[in-house]
Protein backbone atom coordinates (compact mmCIF):
# COMPACT_ATOMS: atom_id res chain seq x y z
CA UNK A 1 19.57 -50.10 13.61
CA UNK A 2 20.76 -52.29 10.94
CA UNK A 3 24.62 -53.32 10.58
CA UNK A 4 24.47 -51.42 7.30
CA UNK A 5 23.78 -48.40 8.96
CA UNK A 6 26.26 -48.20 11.35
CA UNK A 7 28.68 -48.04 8.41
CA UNK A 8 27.30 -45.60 6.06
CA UNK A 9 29.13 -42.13 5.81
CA UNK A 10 27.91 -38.74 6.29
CA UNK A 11 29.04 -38.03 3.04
CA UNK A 12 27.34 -41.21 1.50
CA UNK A 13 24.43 -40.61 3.25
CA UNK A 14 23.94 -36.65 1.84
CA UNK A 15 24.90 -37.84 -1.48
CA UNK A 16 21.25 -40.34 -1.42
CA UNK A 17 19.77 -37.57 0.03
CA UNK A 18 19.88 -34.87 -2.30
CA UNK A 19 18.75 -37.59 -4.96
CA UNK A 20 15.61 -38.33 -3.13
CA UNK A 21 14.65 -34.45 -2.07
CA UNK A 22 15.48 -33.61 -5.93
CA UNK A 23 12.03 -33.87 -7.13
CA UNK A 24 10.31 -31.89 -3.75
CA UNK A 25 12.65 -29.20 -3.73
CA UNK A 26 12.95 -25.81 -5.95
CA UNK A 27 15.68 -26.03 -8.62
CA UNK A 28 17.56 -22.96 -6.92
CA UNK A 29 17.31 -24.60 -3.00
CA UNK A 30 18.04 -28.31 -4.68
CA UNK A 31 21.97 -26.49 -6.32
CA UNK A 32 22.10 -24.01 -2.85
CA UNK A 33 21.91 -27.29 -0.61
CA UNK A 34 24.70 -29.69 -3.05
CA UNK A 35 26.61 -27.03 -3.19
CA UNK A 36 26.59 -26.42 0.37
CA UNK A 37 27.30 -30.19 1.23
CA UNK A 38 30.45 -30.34 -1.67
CA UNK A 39 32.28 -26.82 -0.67
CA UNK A 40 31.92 -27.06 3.28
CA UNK A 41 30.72 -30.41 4.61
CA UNK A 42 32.27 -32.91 3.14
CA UNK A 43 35.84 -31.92 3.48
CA UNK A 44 35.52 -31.55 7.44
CA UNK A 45 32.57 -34.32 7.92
CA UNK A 46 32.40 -36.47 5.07
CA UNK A 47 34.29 -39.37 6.43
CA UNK A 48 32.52 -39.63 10.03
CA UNK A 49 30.50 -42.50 10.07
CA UNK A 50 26.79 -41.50 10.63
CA UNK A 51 26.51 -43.25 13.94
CA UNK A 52 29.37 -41.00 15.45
CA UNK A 53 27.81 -37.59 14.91
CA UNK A 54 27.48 -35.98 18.10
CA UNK A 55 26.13 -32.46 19.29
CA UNK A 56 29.98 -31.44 19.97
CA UNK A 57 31.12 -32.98 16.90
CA UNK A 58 28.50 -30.49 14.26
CA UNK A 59 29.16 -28.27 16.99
CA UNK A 60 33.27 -27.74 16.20
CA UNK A 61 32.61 -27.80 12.84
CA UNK A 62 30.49 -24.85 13.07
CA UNK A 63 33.37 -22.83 15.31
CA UNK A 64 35.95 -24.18 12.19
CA UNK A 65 33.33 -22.23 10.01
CA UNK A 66 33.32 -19.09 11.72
CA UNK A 67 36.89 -19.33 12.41
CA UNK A 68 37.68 -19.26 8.90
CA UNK A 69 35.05 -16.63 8.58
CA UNK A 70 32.10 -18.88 6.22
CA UNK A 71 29.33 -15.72 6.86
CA UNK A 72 26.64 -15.92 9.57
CA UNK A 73 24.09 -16.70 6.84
CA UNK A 74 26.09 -19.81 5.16
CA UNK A 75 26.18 -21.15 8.67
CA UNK A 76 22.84 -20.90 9.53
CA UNK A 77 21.94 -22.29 6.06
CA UNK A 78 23.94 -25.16 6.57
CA UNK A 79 22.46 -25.63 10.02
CA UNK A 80 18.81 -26.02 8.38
CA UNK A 81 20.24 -28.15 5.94
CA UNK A 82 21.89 -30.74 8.08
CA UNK A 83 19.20 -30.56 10.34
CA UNK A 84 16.30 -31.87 7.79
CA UNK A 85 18.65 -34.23 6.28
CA UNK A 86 19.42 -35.38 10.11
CA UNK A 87 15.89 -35.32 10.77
CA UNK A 88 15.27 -37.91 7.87
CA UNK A 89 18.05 -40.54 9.11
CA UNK A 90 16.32 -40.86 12.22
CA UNK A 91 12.84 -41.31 10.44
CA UNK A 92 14.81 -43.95 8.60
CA UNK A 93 16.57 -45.52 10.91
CA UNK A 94 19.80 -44.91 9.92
CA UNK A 95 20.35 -42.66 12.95
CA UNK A 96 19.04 -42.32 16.66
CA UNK A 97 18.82 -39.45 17.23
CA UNK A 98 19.09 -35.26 15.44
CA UNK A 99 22.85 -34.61 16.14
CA UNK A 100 22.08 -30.93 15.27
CA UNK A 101 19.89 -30.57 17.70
CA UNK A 102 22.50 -30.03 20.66
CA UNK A 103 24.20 -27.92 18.77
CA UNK A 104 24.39 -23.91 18.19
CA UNK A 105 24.94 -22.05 14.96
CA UNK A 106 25.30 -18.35 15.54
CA UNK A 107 22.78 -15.75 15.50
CA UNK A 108 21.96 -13.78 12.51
CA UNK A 109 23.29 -10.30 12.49
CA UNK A 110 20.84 -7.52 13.75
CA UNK A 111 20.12 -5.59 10.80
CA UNK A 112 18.25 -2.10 10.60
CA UNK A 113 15.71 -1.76 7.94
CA UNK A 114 16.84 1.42 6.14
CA UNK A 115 13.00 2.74 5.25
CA UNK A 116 12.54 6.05 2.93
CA UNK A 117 10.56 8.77 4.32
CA UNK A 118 6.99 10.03 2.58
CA UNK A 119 9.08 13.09 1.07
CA UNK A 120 11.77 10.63 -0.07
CA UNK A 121 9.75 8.21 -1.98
CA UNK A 122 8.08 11.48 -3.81
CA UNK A 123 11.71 12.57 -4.69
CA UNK A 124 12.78 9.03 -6.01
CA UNK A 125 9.10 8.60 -7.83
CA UNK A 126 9.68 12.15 -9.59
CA UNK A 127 13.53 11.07 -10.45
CA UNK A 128 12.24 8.11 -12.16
CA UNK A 129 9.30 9.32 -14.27
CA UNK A 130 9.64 9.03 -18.03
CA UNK A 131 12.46 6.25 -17.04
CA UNK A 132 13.11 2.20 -17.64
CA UNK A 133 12.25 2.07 -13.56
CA UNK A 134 9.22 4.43 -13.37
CA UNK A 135 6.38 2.32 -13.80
CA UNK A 136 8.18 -0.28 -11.22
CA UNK A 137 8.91 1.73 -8.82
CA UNK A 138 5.63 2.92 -8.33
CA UNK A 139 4.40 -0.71 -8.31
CA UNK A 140 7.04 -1.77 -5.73
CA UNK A 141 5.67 1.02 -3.51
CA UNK A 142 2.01 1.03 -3.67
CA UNK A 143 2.20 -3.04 -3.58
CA UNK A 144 5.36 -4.21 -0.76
CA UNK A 145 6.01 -6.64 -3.78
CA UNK A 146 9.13 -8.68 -3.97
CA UNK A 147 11.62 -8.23 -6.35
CA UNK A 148 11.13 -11.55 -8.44
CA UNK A 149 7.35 -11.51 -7.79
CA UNK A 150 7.50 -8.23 -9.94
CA UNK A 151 9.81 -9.48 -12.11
CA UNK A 152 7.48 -12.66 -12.68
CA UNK A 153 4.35 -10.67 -13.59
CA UNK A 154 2.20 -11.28 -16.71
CA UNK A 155 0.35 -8.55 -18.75
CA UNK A 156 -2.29 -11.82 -17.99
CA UNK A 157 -2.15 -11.10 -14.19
CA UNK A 158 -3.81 -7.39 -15.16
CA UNK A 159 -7.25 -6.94 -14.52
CA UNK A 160 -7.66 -3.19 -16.11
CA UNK A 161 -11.22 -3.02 -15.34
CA UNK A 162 -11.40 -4.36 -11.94
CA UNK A 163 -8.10 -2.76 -11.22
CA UNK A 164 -6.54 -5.09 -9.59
CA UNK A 165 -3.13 -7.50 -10.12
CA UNK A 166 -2.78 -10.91 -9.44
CA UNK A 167 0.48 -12.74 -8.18
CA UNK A 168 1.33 -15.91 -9.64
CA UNK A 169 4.46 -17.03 -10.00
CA UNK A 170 7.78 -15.36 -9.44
CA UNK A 171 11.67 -15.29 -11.28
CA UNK A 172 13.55 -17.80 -9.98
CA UNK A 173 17.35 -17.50 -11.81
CA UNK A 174 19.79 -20.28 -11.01
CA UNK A 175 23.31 -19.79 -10.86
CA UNK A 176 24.10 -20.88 -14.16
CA UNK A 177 21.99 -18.05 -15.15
CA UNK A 178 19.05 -19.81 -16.68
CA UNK A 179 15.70 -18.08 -16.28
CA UNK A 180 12.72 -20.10 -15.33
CA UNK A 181 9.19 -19.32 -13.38
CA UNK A 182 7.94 -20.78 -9.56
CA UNK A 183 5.00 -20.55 -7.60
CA UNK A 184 5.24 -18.38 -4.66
CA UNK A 185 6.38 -20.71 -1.75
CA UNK A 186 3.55 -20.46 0.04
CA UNK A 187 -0.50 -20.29 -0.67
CA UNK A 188 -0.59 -16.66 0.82
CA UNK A 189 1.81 -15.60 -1.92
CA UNK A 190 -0.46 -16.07 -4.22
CA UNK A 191 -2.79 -13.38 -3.42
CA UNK A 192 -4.40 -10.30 -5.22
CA UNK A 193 -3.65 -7.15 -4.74
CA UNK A 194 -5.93 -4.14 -5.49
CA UNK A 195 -4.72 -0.96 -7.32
CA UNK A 196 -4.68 2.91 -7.19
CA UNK A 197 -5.54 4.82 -10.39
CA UNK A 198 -1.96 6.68 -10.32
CA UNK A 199 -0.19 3.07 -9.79
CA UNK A 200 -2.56 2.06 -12.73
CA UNK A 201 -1.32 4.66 -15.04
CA UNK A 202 1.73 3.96 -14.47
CA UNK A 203 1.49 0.96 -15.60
CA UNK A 204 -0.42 1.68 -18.54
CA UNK A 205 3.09 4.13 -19.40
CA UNK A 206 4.67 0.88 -18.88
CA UNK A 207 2.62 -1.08 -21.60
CA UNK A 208 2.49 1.92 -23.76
CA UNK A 209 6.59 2.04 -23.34
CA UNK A 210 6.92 -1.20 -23.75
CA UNK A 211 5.19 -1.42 -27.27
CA UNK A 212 7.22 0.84 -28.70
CA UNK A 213 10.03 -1.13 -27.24
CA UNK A 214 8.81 -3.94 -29.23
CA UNK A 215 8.81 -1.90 -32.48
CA UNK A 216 12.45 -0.91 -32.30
CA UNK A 217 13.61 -4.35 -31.68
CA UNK A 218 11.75 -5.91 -34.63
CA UNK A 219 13.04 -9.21 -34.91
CA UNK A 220 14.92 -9.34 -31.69
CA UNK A 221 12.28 -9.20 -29.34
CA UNK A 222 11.37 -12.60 -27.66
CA UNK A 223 7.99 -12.18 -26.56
CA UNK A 224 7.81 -13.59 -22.83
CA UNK A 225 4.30 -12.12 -21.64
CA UNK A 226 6.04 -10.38 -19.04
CA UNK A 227 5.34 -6.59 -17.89
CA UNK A 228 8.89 -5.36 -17.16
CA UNK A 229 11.19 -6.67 -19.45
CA UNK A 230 14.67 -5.85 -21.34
CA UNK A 231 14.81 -3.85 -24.67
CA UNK A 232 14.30 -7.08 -25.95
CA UNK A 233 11.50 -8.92 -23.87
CA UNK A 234 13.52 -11.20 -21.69
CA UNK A 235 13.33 -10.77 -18.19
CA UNK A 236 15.23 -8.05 -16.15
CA UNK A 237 18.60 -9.43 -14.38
CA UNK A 238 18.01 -8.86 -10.71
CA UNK A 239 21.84 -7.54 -10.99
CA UNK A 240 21.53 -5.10 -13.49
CA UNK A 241 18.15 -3.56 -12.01
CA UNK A 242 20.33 -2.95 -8.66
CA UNK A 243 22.79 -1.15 -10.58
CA UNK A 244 19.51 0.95 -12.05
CA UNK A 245 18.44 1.81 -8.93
CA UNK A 246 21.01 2.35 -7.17
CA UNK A 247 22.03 5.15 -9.73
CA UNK A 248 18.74 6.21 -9.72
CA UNK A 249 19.20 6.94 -5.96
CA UNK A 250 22.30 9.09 -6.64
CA UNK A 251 20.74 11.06 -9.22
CA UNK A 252 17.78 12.06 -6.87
CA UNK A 253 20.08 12.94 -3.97
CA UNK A 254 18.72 10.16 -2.19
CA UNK A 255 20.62 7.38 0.37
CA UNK A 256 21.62 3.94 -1.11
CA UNK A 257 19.31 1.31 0.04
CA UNK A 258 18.80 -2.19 -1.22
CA UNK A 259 15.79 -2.74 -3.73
CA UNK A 260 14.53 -4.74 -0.92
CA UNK A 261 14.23 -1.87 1.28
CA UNK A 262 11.48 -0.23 -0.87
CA UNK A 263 9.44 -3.51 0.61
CA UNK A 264 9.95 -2.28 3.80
CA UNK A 265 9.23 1.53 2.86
CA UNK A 266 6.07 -0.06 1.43
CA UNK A 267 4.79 -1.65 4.95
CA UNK A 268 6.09 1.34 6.62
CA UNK A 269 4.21 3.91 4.60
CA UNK A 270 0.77 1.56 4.85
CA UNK A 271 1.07 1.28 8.75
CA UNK A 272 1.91 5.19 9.25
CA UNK A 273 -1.58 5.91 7.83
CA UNK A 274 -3.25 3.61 9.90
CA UNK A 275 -3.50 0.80 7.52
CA UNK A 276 -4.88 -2.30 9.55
CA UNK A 277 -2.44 -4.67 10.21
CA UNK A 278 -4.43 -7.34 8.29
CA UNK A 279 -4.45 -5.57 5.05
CA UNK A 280 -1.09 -4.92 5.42
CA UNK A 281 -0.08 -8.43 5.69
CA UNK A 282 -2.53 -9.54 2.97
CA UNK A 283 -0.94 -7.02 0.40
CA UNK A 284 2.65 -7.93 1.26
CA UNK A 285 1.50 -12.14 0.87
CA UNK A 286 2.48 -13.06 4.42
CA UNK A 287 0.86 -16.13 6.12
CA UNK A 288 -0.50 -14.15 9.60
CA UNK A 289 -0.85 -10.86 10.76
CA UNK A 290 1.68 -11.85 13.18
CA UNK A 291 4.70 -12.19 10.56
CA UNK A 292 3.80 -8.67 10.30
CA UNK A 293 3.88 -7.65 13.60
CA UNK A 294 7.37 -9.00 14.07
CA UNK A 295 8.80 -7.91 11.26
CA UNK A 296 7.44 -4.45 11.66
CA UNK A 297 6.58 -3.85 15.37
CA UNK A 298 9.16 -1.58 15.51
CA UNK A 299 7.31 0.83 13.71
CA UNK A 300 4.58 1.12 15.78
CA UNK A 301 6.22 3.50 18.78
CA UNK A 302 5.66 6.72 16.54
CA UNK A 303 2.27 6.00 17.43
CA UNK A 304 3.04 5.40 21.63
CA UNK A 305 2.63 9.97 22.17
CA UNK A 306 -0.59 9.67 20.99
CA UNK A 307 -1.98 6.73 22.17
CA UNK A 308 -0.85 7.84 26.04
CA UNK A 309 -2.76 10.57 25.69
CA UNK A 310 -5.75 8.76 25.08
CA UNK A 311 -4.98 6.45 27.97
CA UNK A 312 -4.15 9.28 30.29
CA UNK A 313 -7.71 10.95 29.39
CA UNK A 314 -9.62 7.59 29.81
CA UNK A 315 -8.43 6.92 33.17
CA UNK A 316 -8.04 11.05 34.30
CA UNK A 317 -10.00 10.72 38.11
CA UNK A 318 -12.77 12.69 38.14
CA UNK A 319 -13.43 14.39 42.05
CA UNK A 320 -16.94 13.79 43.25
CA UNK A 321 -18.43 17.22 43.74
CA UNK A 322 -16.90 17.72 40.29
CA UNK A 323 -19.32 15.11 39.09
CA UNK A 324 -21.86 16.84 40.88
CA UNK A 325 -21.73 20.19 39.61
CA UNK A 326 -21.12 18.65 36.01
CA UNK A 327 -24.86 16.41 37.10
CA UNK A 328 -26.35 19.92 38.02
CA UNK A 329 -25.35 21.83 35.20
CA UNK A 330 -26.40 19.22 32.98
CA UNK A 331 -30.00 18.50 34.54
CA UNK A 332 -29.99 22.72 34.33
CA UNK A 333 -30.10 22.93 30.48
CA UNK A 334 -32.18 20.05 29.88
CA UNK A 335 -34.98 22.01 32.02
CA UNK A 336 -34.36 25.55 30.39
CA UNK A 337 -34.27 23.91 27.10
CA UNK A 338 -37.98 22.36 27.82
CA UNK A 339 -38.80 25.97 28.87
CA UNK A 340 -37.64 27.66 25.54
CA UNK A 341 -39.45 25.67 23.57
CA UNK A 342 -42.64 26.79 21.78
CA UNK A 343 -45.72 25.72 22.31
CA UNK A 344 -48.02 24.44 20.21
CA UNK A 345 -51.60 24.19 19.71
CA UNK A 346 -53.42 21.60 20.15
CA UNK A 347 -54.19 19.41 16.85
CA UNK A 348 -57.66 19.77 14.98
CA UNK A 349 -60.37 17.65 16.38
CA UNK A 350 -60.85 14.85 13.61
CA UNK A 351 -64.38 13.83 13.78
CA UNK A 352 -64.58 9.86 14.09
């Protein structure tokens, strides 16, 4: 350890380090991570010297946090944060060792997935036909989608003859509320998904609603490519869609969920009519089966009645004489069967 890094600040040392993750990092994690570092760790930590971070020292900062109630989620952010930034220094140099790594940021609330039943997702589906949210809905649905992958879709991504949909790219809106367009995070986002004909004629209302969309606006439509735009071809504000649905909801007579939730009612429906769990986690882009399996084990009791059946016939005991009898009987039917049949005469004699 040089002399020069025994003098360097936490604060000085964040500051370099959101310069060099700039170019690696998305747009919206590169603001979420400054911003974190300016409003919350700088005014308690910015000062300590970078050799003095202890365990107990990130560890009372994170008890000031939750003291002054920062949510769960900011916490835990700011954990991961530190951490990699932590993790660097010591590749570095500048430190000896992760000081977040004795330390404990607090468990993410246990949250219930709030899933609609079959009957339910009829009642919202039939709400929403001839609406802005029909065509999406039925996407969201049939797919598991996420919200910006949907909103990041491309009449280009269509395949209308192979009937299928490919993901590419997905919204990403920063909070100074410019629009731009990312990659899915990881290689099993981008995946194609195959289509049903009534999801595929709903989209084909969509296109068909959307051209005449185009003709009303004239002039003011700013052609983006996308499938589910504004009255005026720019791309829906995640906001403003959650107000849409959410009085879409109330309309049908239906519970208030999150937009997110129809992801969930998506996997739910697939693996309540036996959907392999493979497909399942193909169509929803996660990286392994077992993503899905943790995610959504929980759903799989509804099957545990039926499946101890089966177990409790497989391993039933069978008594001996039982087997017997059931040997006898058998052996019985075979011989009475050879007995009933006709018989036949012998075949012509074929001269050689």
């Amino acid at each position: 350890m040089t002399f020069a890094s025994t003098t360097v600040t936490l604060d000085e040392y964040l500051q370099g380090w959101l310069i060099n993750i700039k170019a690696s990092k998305s747009k919206n994690t590169w603001l979420s991570n400054e911003q974190l570092i300016r409003n919350h760790v700088i005014p308690l930590l910015g000062k300590v010297k970078l050799k003095d971070l202890s365990p107990d020292k990130i560890q009372s900062f994170y008890n000031h946090l939750m003291a002054t109630n920062v949510g769960t989620y900011t916490i835990i952010k700011i954990h991961i944060m530190l951490h990699s930034a932590l993790e660097q220094s010591v590749k570095v140099g500048l430190s000896t060792r992760n000081a977040t790594n004795g330390a404990m940021p607090p468990k993410p609330p246990t949250k219930e997935m709030d899933i609609l039943e079959e009957s339910q997702v009829s009642q919202m589906l039939v709400a929403s036909r001839g609406g802005r949210l029909d065509s999406l809905l039925q996407l969201t649905v049939a797919t598991g989608m996420r919200q910006m992958e949907l909103l990041g879709l491309k009449w280009t991504d269509l395949d209308w003859i192979k009937k299928t949909l490919r993901v590419e790219r997905q919204l990403e809106r920063s909070t100074v509320y410019k629009v731009h367009f990312v990659q899915p995070k990881t290689n099993h986002g981008r995946r194609t998904l195959a289509l049903g004909d009534q999801t595929m004629a709903a989209l084909r209302r969509q296109y068909n609603h959307q051209n005449e969309e185009r003709t009303v606006a004239g002039n003011r439509w700013i052609e983006n490519g996308l499938i589910f735009t504004t009255k005026v071809g720019t791309s829906i504000n995640s906001r403003n869609l959650l107000r849409d649905f959410k009085l879409l909801l109330q309309k049908a007579g239906l519970p208030s969920i999150r937009f997110h939730d129809l992801r969930h009612t998506a996997a739910s429906l697939m693996l309540n009519h036996n959907i392999s769990v493979i497909v399942v986690s193909r169509r929803l882009g996660h990286a392994k089966p077992s993503i899905t399996l943790d995610v959504y084990g929980h759903l799989f009791p509804s099957f545990q009645a039926e499946a101890a059946q089966q177990i409790d016939d497989f391993i039933t005991p069978v008594e001996l004489h039982t087997l017997n009898q059931l040997h006898t009987t058998v052996h019985e039917m075979q011989i009475s069967a050879i007995k009933s049949q006709p018989a036949y005469p012998d075949p012509p004699y074929i001269a050689k």
